[in-house]
C-alpha atoms as a PDB file:
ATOM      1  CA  UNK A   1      26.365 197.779 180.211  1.00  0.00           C
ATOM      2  CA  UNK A   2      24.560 200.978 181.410  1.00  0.00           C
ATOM      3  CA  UNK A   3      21.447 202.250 179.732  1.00  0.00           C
ATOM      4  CA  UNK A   4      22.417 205.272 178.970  1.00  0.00           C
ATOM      5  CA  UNK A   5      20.131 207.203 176.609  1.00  0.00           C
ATOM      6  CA  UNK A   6      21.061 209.935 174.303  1.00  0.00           C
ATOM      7  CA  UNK A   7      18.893 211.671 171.719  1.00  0.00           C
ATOM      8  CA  UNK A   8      21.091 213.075 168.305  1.00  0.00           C
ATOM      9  CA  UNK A   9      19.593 215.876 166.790  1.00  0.00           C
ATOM     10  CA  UNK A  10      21.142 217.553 163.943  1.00  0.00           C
ATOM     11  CA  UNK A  11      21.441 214.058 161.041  1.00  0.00           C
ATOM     12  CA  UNK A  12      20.023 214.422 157.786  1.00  0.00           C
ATOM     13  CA  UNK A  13      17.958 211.474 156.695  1.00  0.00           C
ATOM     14  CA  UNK A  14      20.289 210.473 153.733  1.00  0.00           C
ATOM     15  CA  UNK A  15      22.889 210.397 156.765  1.00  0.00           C
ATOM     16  CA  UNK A  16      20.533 208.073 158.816  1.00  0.00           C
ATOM     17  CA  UNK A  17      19.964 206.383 156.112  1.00  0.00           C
ATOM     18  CA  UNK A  18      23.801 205.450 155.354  1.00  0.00           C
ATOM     19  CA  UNK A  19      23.808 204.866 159.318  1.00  0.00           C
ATOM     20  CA  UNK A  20      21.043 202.087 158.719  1.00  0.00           C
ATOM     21  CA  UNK A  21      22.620 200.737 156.080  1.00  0.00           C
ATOM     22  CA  UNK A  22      26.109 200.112 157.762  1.00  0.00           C
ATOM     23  CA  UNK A  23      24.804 198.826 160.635  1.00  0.00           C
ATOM     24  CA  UNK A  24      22.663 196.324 158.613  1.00  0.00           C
ATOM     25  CA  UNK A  25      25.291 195.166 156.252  1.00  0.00           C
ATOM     26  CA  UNK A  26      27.069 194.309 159.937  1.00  0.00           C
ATOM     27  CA  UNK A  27      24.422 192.331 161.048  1.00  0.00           C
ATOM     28  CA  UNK A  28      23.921 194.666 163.929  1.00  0.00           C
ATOM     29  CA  UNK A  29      21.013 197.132 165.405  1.00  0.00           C
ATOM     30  CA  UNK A  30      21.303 200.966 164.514  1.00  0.00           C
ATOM     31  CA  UNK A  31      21.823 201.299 168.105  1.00  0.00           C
ATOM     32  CA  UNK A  32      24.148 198.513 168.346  1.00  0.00           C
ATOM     33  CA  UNK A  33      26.468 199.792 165.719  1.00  0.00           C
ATOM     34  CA  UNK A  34      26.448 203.294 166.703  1.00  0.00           C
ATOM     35  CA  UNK A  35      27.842 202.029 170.067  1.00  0.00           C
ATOM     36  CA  UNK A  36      30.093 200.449 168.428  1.00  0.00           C
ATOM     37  CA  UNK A  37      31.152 203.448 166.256  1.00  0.00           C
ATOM     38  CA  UNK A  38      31.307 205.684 169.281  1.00  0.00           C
ATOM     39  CA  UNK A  39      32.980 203.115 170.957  1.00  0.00           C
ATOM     40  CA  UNK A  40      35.987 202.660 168.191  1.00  0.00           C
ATOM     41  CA  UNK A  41      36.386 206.571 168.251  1.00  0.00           C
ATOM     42  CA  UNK A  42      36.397 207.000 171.567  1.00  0.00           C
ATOM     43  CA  UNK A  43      39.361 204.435 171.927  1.00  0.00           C
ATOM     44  CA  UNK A  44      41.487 206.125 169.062  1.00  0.00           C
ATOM     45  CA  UNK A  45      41.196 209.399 171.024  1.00  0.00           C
ATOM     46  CA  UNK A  46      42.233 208.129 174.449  1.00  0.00           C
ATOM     47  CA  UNK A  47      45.237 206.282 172.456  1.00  0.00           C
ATOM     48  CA  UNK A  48      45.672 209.629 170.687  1.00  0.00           C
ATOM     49  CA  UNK A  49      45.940 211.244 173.909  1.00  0.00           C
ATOM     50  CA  UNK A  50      48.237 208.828 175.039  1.00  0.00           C
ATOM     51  CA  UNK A  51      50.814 208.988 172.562  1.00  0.00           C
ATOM     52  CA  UNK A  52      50.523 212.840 172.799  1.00  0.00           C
ATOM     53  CA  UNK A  53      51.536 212.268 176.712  1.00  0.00           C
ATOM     54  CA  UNK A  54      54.240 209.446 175.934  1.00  0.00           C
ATOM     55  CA  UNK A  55      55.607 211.737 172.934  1.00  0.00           C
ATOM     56  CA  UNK A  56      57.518 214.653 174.588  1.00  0.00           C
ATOM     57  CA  UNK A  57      59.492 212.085 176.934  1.00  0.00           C
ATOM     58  CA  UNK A  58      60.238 209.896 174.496  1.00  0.00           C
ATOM     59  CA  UNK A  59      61.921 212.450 172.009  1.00  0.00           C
ATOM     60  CA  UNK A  60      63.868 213.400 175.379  1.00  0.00           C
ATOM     61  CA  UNK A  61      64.886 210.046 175.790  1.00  0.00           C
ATOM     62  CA  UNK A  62      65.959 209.797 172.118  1.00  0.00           C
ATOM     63  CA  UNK A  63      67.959 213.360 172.412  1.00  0.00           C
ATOM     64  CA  UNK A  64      69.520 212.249 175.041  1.00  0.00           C
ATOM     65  CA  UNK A  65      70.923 208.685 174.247  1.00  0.00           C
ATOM     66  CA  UNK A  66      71.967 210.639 171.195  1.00  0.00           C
ATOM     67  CA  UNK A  67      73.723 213.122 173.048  1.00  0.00           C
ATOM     68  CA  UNK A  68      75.473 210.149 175.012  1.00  0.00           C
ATOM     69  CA  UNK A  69      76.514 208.208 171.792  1.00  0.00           C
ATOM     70  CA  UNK A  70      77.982 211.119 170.399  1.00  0.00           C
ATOM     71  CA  UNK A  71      79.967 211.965 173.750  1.00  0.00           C
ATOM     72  CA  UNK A  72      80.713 208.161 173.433  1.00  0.00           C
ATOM     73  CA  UNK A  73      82.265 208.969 170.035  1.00  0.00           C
ATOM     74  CA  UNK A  74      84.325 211.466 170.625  1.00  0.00           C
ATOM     75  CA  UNK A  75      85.630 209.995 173.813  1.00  0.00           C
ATOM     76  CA  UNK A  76      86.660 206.537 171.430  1.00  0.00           C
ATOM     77  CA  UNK A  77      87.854 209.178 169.207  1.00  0.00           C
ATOM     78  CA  UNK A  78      90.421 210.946 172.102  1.00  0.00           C
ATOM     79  CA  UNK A  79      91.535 207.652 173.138  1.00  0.00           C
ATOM     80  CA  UNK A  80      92.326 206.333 169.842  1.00  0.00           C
ATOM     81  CA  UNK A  81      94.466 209.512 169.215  1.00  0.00           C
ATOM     82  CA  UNK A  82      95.817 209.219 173.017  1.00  0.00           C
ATOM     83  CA  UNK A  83      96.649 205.220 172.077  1.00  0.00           C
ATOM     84  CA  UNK A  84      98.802 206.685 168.845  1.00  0.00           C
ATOM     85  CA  UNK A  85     100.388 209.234 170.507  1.00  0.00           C
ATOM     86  CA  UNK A  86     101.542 206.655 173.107  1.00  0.00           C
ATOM     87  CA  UNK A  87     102.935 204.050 170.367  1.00  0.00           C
ATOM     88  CA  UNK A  88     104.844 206.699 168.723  1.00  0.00           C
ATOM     89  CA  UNK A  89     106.945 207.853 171.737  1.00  0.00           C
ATOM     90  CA  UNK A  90     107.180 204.340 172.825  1.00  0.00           C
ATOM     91  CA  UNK A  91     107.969 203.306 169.058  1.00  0.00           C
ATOM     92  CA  UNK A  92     110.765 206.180 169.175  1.00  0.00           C
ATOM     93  CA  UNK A  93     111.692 205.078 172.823  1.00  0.00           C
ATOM     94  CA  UNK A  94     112.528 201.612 171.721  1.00  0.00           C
ATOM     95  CA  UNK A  95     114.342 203.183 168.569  1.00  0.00           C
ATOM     96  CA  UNK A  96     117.012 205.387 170.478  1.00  0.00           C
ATOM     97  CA  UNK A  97     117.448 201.665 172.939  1.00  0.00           C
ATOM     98  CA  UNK A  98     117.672 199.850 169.830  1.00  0.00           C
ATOM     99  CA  UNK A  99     120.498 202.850 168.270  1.00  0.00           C
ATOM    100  CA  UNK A 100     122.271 203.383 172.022  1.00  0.00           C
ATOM    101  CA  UNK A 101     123.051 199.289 172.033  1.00  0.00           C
ATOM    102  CA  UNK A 102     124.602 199.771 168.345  1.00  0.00           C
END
């Protein structure tokens, strides 16, 4: 790990304090758990980030497969009604065979 060394300005000393005191009940150095901390948020920001990037192409994804189920739908739909169109007339076909042999 680099040594990398940054000076915070700007804490108040009950807020050190607290900072201590977490860090300590952790077993850890202040240093040590402010890495840590700084650590654990950077992570949730890049995955943040991430999910912001992944987010738009998913929904697009999503709309679209929904798009495609519905066109799937309607298409079942047509051919259902195309399939009992078809029976009737060959349903009435058969009839006026059935009548003509009479």
């Amino acid at each position: 790990m680099d040594r990398t060394k940054i000076d915070i300005r700007g804490l108040k000393v009950d807020e050190i304090d607290y900072l201590k005191q977490q860090a300590k009940q952790q077993n850890l150095s202040l240093n040590a758990y402010l890495v840590s901390l700084l650590q654990t948020v950077i992570r949730q920001k890049q995955m943040n980030q991430a999910e912001l990037i992944l987010t738009s192409p998913l929904n697009e994804l999503i709309e679209a497969n929904n798009r495609a189920v519905q066109t799937q739908n309607a298409n079942t739909v047509a051919i259902g009604e195309m399939l009992k169109e078809m029976t009737e007339q060959i349903t009435d076909r058969l009839s006026r065979i059935e009548n003509s042999k009479n």
